[in-house]
C-alpha atoms as a PDB file:
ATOM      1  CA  UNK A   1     141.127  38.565  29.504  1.00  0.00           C
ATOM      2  CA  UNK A   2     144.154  40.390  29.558  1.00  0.00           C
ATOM      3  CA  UNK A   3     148.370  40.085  30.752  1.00  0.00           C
ATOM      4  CA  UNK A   4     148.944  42.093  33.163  1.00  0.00           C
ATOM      5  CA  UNK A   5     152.536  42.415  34.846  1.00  0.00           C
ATOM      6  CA  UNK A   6     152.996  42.492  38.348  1.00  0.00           C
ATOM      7  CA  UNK A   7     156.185  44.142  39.393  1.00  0.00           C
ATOM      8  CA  UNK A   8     157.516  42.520  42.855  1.00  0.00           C
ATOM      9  CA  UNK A   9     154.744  39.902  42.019  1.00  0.00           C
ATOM     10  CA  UNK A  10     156.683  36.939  44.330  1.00  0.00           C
ATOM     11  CA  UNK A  11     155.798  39.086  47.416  1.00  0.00           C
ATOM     12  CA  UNK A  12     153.448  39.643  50.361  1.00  0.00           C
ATOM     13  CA  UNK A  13     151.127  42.052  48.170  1.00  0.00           C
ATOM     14  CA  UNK A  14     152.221  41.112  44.705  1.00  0.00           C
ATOM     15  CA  UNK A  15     151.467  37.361  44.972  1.00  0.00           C
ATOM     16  CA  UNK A  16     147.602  38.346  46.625  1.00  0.00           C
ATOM     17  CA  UNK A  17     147.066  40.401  43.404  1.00  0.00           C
ATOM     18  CA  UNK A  18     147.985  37.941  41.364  1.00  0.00           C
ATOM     19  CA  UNK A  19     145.571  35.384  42.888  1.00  0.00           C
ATOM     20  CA  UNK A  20     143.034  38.218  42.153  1.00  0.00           C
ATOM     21  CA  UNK A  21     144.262  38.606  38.899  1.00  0.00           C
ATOM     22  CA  UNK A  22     143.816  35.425  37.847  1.00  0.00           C
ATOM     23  CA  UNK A  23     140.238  34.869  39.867  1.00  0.00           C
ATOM     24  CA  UNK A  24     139.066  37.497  37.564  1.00  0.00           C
ATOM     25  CA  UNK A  25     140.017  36.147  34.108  1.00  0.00           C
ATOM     26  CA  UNK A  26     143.570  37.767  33.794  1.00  0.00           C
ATOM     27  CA  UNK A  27     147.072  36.035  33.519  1.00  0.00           C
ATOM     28  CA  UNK A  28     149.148  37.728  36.016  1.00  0.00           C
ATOM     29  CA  UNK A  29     153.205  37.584  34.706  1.00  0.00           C
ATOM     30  CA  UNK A  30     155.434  37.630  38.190  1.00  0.00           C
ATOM     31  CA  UNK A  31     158.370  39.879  37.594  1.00  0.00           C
ATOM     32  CA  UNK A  32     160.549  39.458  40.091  1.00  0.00           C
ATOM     33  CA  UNK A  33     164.124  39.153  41.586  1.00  0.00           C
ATOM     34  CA  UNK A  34     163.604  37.444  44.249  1.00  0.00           C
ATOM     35  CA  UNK A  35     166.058  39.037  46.575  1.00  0.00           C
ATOM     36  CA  UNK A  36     162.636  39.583  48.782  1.00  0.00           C
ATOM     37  CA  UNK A  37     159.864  37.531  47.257  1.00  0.00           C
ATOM     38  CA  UNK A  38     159.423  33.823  46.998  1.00  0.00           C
ATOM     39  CA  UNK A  39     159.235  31.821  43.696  1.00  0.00           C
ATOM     40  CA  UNK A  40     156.389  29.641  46.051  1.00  0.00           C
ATOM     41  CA  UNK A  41     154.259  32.344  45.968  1.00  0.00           C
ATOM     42  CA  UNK A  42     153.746  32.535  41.995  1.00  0.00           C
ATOM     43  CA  UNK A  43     151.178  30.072  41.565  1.00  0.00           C
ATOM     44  CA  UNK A  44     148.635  31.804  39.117  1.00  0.00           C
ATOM     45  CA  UNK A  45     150.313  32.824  36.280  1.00  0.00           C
ATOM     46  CA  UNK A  46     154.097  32.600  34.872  1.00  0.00           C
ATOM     47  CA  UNK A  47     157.284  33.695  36.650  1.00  0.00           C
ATOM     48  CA  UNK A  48     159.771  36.118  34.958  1.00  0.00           C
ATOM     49  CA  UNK A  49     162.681  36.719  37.120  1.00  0.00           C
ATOM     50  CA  UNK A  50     164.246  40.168  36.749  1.00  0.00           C
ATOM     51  CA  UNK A  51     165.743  43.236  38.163  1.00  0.00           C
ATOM     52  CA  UNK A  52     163.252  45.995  38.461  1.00  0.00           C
ATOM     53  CA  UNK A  53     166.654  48.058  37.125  1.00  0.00           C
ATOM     54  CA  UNK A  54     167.284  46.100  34.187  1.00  0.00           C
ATOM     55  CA  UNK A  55     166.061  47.674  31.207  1.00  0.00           C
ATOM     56  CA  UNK A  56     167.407  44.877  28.910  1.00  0.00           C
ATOM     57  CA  UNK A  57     165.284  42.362  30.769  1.00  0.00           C
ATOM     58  CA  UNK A  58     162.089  44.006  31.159  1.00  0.00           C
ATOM     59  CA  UNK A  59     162.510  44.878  27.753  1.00  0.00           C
ATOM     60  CA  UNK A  60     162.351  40.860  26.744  1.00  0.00           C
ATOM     61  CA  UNK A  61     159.453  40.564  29.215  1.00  0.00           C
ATOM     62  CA  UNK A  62     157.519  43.086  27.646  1.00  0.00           C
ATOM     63  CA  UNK A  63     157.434  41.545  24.137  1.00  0.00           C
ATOM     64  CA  UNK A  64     157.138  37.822  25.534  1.00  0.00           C
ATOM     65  CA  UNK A  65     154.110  38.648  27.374  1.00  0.00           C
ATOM     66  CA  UNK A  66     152.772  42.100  25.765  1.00  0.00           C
ATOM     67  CA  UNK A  67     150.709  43.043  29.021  1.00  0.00           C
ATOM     68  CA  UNK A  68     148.039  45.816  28.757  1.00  0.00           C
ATOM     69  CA  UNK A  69     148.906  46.824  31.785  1.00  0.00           C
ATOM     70  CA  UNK A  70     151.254  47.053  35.019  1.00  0.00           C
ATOM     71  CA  UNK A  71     151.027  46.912  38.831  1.00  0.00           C
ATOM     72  CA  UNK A  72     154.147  47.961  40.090  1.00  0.00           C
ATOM     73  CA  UNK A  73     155.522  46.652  43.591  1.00  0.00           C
ATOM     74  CA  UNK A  74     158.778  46.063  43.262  1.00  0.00           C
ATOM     75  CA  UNK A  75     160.023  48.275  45.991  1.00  0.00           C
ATOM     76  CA  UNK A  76     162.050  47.696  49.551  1.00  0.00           C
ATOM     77  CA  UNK A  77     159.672  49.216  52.272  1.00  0.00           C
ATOM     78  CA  UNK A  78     161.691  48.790  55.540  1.00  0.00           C
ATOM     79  CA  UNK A  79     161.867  52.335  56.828  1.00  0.00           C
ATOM     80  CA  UNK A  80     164.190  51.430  59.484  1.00  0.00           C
ATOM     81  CA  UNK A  81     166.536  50.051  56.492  1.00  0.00           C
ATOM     82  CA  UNK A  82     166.000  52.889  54.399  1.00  0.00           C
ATOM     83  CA  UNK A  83     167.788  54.596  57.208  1.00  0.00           C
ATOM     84  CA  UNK A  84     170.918  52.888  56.810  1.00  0.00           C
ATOM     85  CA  UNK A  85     170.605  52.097  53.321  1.00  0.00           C
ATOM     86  CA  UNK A  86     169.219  54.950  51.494  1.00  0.00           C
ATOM     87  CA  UNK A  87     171.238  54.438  48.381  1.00  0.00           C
ATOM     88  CA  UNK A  88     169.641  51.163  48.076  1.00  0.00           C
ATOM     89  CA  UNK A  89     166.261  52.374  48.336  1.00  0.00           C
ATOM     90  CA  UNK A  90     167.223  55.634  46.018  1.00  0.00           C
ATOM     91  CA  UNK A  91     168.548  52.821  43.290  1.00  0.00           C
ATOM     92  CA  UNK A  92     165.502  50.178  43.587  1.00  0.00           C
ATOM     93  CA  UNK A  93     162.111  52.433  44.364  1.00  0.00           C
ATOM     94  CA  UNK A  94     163.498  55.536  42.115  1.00  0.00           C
ATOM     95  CA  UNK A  95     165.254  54.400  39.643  1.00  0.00           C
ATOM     96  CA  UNK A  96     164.103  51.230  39.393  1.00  0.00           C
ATOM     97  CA  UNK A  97     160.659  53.333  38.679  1.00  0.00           C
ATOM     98  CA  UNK A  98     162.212  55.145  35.870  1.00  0.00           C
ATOM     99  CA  UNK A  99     163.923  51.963  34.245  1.00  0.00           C
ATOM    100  CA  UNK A 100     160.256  50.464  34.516  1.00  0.00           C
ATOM    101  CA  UNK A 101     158.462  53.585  33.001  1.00  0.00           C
ATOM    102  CA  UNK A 102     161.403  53.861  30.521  1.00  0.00           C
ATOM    103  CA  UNK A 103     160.653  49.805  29.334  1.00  0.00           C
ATOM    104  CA  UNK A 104     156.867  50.149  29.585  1.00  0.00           C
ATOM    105  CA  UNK A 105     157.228  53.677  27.263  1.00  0.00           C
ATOM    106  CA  UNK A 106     159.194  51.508  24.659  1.00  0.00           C
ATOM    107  CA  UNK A 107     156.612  48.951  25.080  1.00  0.00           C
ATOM    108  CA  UNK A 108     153.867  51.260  24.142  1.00  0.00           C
ATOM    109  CA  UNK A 109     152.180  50.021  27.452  1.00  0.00           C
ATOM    110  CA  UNK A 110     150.565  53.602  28.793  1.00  0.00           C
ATOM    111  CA  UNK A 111     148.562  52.362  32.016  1.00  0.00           C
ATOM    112  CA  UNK A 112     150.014  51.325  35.695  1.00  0.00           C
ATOM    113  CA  UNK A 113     148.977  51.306  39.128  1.00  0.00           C
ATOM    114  CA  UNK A 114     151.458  51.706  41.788  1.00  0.00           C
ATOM    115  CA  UNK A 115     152.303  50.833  45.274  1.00  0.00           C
ATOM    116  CA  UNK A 116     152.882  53.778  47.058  1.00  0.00           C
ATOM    117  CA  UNK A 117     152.952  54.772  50.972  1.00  0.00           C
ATOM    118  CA  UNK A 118     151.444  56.307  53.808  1.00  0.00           C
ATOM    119  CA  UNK A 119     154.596  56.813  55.229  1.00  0.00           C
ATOM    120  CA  UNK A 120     154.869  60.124  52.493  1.00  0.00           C
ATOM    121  CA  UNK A 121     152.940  62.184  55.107  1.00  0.00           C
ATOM    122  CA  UNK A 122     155.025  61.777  57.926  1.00  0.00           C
ATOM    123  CA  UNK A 123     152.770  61.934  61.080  1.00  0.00           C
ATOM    124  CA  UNK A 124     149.462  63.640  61.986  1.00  0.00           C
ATOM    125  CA  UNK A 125     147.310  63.275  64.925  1.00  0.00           C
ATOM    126  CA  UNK A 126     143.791  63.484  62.667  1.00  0.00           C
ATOM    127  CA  UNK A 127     142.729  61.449  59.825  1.00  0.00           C
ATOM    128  CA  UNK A 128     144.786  62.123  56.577  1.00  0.00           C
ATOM    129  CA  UNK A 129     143.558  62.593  53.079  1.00  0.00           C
ATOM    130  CA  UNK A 130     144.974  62.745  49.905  1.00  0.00           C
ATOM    131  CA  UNK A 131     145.763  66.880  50.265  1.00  0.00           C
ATOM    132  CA  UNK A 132     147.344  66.823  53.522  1.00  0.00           C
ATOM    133  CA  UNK A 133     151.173  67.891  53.122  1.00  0.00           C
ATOM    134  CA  UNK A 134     153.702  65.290  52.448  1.00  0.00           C
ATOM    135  CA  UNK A 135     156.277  64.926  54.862  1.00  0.00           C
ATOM    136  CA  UNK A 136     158.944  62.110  54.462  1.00  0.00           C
ATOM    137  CA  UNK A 137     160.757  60.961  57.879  1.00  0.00           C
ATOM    138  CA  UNK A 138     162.843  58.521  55.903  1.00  0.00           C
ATOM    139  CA  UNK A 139     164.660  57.691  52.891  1.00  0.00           C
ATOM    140  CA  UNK A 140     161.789  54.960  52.126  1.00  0.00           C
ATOM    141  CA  UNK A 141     159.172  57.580  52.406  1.00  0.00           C
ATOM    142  CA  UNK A 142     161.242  59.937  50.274  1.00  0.00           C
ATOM    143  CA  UNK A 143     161.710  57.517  47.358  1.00  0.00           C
ATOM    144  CA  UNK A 144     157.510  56.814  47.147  1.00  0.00           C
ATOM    145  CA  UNK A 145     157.137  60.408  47.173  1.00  0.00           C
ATOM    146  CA  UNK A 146     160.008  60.775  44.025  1.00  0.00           C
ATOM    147  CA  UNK A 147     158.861  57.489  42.222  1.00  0.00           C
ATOM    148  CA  UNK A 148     154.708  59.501  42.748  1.00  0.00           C
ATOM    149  CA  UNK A 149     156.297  62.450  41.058  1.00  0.00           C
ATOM    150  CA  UNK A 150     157.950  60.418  38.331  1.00  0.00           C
ATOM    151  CA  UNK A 151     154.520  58.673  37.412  1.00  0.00           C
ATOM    152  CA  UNK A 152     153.259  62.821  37.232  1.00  0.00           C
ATOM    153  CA  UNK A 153     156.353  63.266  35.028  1.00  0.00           C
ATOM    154  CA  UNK A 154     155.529  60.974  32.402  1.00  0.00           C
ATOM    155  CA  UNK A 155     154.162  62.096  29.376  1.00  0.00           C
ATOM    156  CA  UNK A 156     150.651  60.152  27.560  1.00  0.00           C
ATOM    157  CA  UNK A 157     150.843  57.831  31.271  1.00  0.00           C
ATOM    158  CA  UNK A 158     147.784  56.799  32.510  1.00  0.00           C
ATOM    159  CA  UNK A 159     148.026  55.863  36.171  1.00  0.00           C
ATOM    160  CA  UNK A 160     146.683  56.046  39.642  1.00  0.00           C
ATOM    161  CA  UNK A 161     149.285  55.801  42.710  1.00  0.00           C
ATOM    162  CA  UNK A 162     147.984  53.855  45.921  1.00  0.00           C
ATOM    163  CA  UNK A 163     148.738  54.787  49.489  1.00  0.00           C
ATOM    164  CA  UNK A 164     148.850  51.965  51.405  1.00  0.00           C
ATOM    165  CA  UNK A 165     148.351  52.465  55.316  1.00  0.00           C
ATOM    166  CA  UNK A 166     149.884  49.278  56.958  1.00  0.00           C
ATOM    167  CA  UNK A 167     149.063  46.244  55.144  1.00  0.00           C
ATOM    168  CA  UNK A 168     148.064  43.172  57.628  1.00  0.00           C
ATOM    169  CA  UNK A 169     145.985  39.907  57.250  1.00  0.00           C
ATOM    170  CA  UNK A 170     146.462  36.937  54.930  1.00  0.00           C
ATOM    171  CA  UNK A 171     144.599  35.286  52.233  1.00  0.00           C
ATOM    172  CA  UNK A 172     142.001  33.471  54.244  1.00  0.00           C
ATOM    173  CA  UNK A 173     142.250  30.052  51.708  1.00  0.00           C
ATOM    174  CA  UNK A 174     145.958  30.211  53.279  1.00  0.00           C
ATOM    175  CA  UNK A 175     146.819  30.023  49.512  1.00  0.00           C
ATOM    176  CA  UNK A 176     149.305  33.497  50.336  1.00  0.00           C
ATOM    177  CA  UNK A 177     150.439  35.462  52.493  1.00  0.00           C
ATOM    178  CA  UNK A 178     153.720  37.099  54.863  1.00  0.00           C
ATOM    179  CA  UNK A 179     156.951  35.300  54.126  1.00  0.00           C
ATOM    180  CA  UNK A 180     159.552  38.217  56.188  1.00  0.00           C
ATOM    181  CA  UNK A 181     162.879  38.293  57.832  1.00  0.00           C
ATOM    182  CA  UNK A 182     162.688  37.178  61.239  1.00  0.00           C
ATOM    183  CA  UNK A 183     162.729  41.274  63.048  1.00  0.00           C
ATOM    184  CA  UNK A 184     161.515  43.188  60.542  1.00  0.00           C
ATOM    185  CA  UNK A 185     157.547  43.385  60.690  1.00  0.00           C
ATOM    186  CA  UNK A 186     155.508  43.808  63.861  1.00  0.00           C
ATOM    187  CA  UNK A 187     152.691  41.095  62.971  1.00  0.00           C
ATOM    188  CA  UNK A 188     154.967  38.189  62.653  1.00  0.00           C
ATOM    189  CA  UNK A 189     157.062  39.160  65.442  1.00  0.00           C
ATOM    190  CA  UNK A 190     154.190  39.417  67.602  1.00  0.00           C
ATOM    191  CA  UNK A 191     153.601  36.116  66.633  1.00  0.00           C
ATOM    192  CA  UNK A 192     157.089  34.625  66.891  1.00  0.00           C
ATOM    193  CA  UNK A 193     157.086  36.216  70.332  1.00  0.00           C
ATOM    194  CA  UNK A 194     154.089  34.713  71.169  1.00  0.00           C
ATOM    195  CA  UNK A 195     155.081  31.164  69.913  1.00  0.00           C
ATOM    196  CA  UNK A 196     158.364  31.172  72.305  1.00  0.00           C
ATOM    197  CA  UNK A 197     160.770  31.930  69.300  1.00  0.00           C
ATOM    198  CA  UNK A 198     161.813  35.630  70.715  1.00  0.00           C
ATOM    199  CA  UNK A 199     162.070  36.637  74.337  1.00  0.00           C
ATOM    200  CA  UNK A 200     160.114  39.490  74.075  1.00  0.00           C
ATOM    201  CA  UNK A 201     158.792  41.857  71.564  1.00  0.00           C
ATOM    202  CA  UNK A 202     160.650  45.275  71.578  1.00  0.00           C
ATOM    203  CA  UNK A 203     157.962  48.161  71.594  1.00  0.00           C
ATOM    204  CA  UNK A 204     160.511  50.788  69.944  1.00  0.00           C
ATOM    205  CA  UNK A 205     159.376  53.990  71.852  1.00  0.00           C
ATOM    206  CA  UNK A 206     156.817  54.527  74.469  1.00  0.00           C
ATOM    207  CA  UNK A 207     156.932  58.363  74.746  1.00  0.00           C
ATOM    208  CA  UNK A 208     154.859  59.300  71.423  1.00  0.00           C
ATOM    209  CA  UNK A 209     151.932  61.898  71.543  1.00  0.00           C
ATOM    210  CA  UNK A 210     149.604  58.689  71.333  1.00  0.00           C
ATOM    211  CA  UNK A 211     146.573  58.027  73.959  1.00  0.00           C
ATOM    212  CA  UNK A 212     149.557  55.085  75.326  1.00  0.00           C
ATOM    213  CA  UNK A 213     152.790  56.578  74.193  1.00  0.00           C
ATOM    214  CA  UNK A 214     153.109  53.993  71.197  1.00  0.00           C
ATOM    215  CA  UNK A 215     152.683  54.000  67.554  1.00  0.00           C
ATOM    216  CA  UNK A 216     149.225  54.191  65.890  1.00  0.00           C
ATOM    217  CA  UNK A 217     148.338  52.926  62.560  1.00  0.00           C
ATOM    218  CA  UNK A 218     145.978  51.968  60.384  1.00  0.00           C
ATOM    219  CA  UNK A 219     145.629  48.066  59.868  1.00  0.00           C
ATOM    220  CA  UNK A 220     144.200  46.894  56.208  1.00  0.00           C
ATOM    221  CA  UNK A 221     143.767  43.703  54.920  1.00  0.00           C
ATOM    222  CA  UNK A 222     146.124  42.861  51.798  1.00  0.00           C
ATOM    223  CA  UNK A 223     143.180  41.088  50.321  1.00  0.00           C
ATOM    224  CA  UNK A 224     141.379  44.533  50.309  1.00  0.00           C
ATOM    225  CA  UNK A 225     144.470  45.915  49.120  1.00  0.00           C
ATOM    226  CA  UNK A 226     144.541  43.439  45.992  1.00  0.00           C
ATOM    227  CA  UNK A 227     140.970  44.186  45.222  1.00  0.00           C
ATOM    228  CA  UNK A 228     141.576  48.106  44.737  1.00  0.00           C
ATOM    229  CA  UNK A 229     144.136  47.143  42.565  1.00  0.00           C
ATOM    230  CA  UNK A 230     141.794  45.493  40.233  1.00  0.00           C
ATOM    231  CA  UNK A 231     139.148  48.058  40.785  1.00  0.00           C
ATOM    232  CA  UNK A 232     142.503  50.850  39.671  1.00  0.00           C
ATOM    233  CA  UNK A 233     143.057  49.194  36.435  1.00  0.00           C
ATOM    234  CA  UNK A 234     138.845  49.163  36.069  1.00  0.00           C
ATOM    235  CA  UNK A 235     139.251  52.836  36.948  1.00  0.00           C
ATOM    236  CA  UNK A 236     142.428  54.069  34.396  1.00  0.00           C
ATOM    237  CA  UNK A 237     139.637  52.698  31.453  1.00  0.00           C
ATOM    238  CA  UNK A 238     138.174  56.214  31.800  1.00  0.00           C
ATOM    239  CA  UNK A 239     139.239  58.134  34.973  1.00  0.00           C
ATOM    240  CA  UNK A 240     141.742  60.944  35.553  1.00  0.00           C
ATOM    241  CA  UNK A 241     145.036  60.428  37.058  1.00  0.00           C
ATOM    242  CA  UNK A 242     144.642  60.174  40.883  1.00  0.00           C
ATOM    243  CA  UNK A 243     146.150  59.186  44.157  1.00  0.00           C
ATOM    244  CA  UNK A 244     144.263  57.440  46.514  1.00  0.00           C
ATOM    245  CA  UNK A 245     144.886  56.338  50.267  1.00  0.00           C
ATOM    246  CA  UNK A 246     143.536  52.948  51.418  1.00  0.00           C
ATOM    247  CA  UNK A 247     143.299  52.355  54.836  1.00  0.00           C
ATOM    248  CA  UNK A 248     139.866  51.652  57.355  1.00  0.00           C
ATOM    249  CA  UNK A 249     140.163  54.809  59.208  1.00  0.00           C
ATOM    250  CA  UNK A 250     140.820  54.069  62.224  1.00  0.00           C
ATOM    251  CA  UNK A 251     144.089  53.604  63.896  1.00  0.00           C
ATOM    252  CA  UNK A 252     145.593  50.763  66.615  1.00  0.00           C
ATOM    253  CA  UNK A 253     148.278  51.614  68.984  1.00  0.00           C
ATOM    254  CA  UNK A 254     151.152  48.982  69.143  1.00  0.00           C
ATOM    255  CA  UNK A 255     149.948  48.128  72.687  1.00  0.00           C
ATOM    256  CA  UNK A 256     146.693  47.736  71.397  1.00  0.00           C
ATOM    257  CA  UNK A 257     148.077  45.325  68.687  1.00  0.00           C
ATOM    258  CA  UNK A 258     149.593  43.073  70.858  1.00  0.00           C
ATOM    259  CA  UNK A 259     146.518  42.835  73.182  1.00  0.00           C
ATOM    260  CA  UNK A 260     144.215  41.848  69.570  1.00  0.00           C
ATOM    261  CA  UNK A 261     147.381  39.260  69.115  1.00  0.00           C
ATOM    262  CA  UNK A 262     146.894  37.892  72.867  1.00  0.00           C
ATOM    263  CA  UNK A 263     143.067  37.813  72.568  1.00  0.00           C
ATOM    264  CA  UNK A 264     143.128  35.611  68.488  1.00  0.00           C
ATOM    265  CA  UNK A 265     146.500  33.636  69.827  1.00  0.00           C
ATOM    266  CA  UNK A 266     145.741  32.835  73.587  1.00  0.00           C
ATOM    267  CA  UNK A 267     149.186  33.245  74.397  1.00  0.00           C
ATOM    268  CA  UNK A 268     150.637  36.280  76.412  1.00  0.00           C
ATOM    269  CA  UNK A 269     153.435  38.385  74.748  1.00  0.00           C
ATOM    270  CA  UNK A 270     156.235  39.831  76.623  1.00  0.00           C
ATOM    271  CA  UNK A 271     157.311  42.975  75.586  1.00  0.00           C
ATOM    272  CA  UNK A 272     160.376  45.495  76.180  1.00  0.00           C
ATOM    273  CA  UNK A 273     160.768  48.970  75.678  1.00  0.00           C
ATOM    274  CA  UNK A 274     163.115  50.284  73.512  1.00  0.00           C
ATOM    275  CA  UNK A 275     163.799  53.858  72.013  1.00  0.00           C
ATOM    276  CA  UNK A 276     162.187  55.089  69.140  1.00  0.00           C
ATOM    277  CA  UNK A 277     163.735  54.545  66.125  1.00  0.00           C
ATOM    278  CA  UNK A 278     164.766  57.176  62.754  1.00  0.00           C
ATOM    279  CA  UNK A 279     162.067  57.600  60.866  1.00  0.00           C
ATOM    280  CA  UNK A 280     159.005  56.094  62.695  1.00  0.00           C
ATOM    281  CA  UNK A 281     156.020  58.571  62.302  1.00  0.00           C
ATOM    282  CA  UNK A 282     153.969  58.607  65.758  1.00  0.00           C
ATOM    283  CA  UNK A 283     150.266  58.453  64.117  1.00  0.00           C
ATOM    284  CA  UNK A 284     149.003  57.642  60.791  1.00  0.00           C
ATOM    285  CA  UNK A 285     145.561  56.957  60.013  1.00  0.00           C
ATOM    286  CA  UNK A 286     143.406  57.029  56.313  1.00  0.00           C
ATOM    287  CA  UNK A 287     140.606  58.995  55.290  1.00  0.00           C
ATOM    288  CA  UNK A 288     139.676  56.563  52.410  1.00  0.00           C
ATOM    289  CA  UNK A 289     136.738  58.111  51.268  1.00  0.00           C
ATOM    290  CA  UNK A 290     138.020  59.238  47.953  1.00  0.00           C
ATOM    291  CA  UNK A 291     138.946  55.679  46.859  1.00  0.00           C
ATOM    292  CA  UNK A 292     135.556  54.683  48.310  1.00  0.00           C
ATOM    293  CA  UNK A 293     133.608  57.297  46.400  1.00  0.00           C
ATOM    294  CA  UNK A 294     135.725  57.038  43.159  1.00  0.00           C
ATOM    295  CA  UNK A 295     136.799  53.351  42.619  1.00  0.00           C
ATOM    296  CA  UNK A 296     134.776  52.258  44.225  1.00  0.00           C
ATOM    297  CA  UNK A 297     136.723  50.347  46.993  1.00  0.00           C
ATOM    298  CA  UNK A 298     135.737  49.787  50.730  1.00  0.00           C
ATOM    299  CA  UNK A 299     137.280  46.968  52.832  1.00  0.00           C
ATOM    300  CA  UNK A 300     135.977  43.239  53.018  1.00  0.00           C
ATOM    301  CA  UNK A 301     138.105  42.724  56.259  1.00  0.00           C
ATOM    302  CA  UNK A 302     138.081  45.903  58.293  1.00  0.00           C
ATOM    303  CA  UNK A 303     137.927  44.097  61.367  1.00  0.00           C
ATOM    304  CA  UNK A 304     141.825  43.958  63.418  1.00  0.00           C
ATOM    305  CA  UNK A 305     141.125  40.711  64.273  1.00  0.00           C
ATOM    306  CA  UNK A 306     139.827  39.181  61.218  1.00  0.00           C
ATOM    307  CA  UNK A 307     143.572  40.471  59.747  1.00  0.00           C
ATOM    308  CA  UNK A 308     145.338  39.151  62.572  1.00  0.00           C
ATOM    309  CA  UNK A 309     143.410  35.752  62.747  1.00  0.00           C
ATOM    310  CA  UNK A 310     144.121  35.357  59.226  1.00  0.00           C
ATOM    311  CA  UNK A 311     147.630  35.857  59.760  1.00  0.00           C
ATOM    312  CA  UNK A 312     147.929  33.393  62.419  1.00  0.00           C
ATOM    313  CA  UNK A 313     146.436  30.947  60.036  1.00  0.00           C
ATOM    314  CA  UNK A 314     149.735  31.466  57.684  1.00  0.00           C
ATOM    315  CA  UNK A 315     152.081  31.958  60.140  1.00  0.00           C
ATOM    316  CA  UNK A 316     151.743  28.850  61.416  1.00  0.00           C
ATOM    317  CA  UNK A 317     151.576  27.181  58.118  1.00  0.00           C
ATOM    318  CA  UNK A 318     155.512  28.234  56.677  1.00  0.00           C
ATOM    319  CA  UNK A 319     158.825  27.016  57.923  1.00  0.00           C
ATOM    320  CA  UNK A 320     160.790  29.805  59.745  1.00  0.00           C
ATOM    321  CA  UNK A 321     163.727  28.400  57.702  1.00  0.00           C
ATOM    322  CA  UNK A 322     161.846  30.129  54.817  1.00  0.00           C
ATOM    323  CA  UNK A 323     162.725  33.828  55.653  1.00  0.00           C
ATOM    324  CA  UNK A 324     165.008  35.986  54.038  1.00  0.00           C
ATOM    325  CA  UNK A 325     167.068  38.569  55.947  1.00  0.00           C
ATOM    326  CA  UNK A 326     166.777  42.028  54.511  1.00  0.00           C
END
C-alpha cells in the first residue's frame, strides 16, 4: 500500500516492524548503517545502507523510494554507554534526529513515529504516565528527551513519539529477533549465563528501594511494540500530536527475571552482586492506558514468560560469533 522507511530498520525493533510492515501490505525500506543492526535481519523489503547523519544519503533514499511515511529507530540505547560516550549518543539520537527531520522536510514527507524511552522519567516507585516529570539519569535518556522536543519543534510535522518500557520477547515464527553484544542486555545474558557461556550473571546493585533491592521494569513484547507502530501511522491519518508510553503495567525485579529465566530454561543461573551502575533508574513501570484508549493498542504477549520463552527460541537459533560489540 504504501513505502514506508524504517530508520535503524536492521535491528532488534526495526527488523519486527518491518515484518509487520510488510504483513500488512506495505514495503518497508531498511535504512541502516549497520554499525548495530544486521543486514540478515532485512528480509521484507529493500536495504538502504546509510548514516542516520548523512543528509546527502537520506536525501537519495528519499527520492528512490518516496515513502509516505517514517519510523525512526536509528538510535544507540545503552545507558551504561551513554555514560561514557555521551558525545556519541548527542551526535547519533540528536542530531542524527535533526539531519533526518531536515531530509524528510526537503522530502515533503510530514508524518513519523518515533522510538523514544522510558528511561526520560528517571525513576518512580508508582505507575508512570505520560504527565509525570521527565527526569534523565543519563546521557541516553537526555538525547530521547532532546530528539521528543525536536519532533515538537518542527513546523507542519505530524508525529506521535513512543515510550518504550523495556522491550523483551522475539518473533514467535523465529523469523527475528535479539542479535546484541555479548554484556550488554540482561535477557541474553541471562541466557548465556544459563547456557555455561558466562560464570555468573552480575546483578549491578542490590540496595535499590525495590521489594528485593534490584531493578524493576516493565517487560513488553517487541511484537506488541511493532504493532503500535502500525496502529501510530493509522493514528497520524487524523489524530493530534501525542506521546504515548507502552509498557503492560506491571513491573519485574531483576531477581524476579532470572527466576522466570530458570523456570522457561530449566537451568539454574548463578549470579554476583555488583554495584549499581550511572544512570540505572531503580523502578520504572507504564501506565499504558492512553495508547490503549487512543490507538488503540494493548499487548498480545503480556505474559513474562511468553517474552522470555520466545526469546529462548532465538537465542538458541544464532551463532554467538554473530554479535557486535558496542
Amino acid at each position: 500500500m504504501a513505502n514506508i522507511l524504517v530508520t535503524g530498520g536492521a535491528g532488534y525493533i526495526g527488523s519486527q516492524i518491518c515484518k509487520a510492515l510488510a504483513a500488512a501490505g506495505h514495503t518497508p525500506v531498511a535504512y541502516d548503517n549497520l554499525s548495530r543492526g544486521y543486514e540478515m535481519l532485512v528480509r521484507w523489503g529493500p536495504f538502504e545502507r546509510g548514516d542516520i547523519t548523512d543528509g546527502a544519503r537520506l536525501a537519495e533514499v528519499f527520492l528512490r523510494h518516496n515513502p509516505e511515511a517514517v519510523i525512526h529507530l536509528a538510535g544507540f540505547a545503552f545507558v551504561n554507554e551513554s555514560v561514557t560516550k555521551p558525545e556519541l549518543y548527542r551526535l547519533n539520537n540528536v542530531e542524527g534526529t535533526h539531519t533526518l527531520l531536515a531530509a524528510m522536510r526537503a522530502a515533503g514527507v510530514r508524518r513519523i513515529v518515533a522510538s523514544s524511552s522510558c528511561s526520560v522519567y528517571g525513576s518512580a516507585s508508582t505507575l508512570l504516565n505520560e504527565n509525570a516529570a521527565l527526569a534523565p539519569l543519563s546521557p541516553y535518556a537526555e538525547s530521547k528527551v532532546r530528539m521528543e522536543q525536536a519532533l515538537a519543534a518542527e513546523s507542519g510535522l505530524k508525529w506521535v513519539a513512543l515510550r518504550y518500557f523495556n522491550a523483551a520477547g522475539a518473533d514467535p515464527a523465529r523469523d527475528t529477533g535479539e542479535i546484541t553484544a555479548a554484556g550488554v542486555r540482561v535477557i541474553p545474558n541471562l541466557f548465556d549465563t544459563a547456557l555455561g557461556l558466562r560464570p555468573a550473571f552480575q546483578i549491578n546493585g542490590d540496595d535499590y528501594p525495590t521489594p528485593d533491592g534490584t531493578c524493576v521494569r516493565d517487560y513488553t513484547h517487541v511484537c506488541d511494540i511493532a504493532e503500535a507502530h502500525l496502529n501510530a501511522l493509522a493514528y497520524l491519518e487524523d489524530g493530534p500530536l501525542r506521546i504515548f508510553n507502552l509498557g503492560n503495567g506491571k513491573g519485574h525485579s531483576i531477581r524476579a527475571l532470572i527466576q522466570a529465566v530458570e523456570a522457561v530454561t530449566g537451568r539454574r543461573i548463578k549470579v554476583a552482586v555488583a554495584q549499581r551502575r550511572p544512570g540505572d533508574p531503580a523502578s520504572l513501570v507504564a501506565d499504558a492506558g492512553l495508547a490503549a484508549r487512543t490507538l488503540p493498542w494493548r499487548p498480545r504477549y503480556p505474559d513474562l514468560a511468553d517474552m522470555i520463552a520466545h526469546a529462548w527460541a532465538w537465542h538458541r537459533k544464532i551463532p554467538d560469533t554473530l554479535r557486535k560489540a558496542p
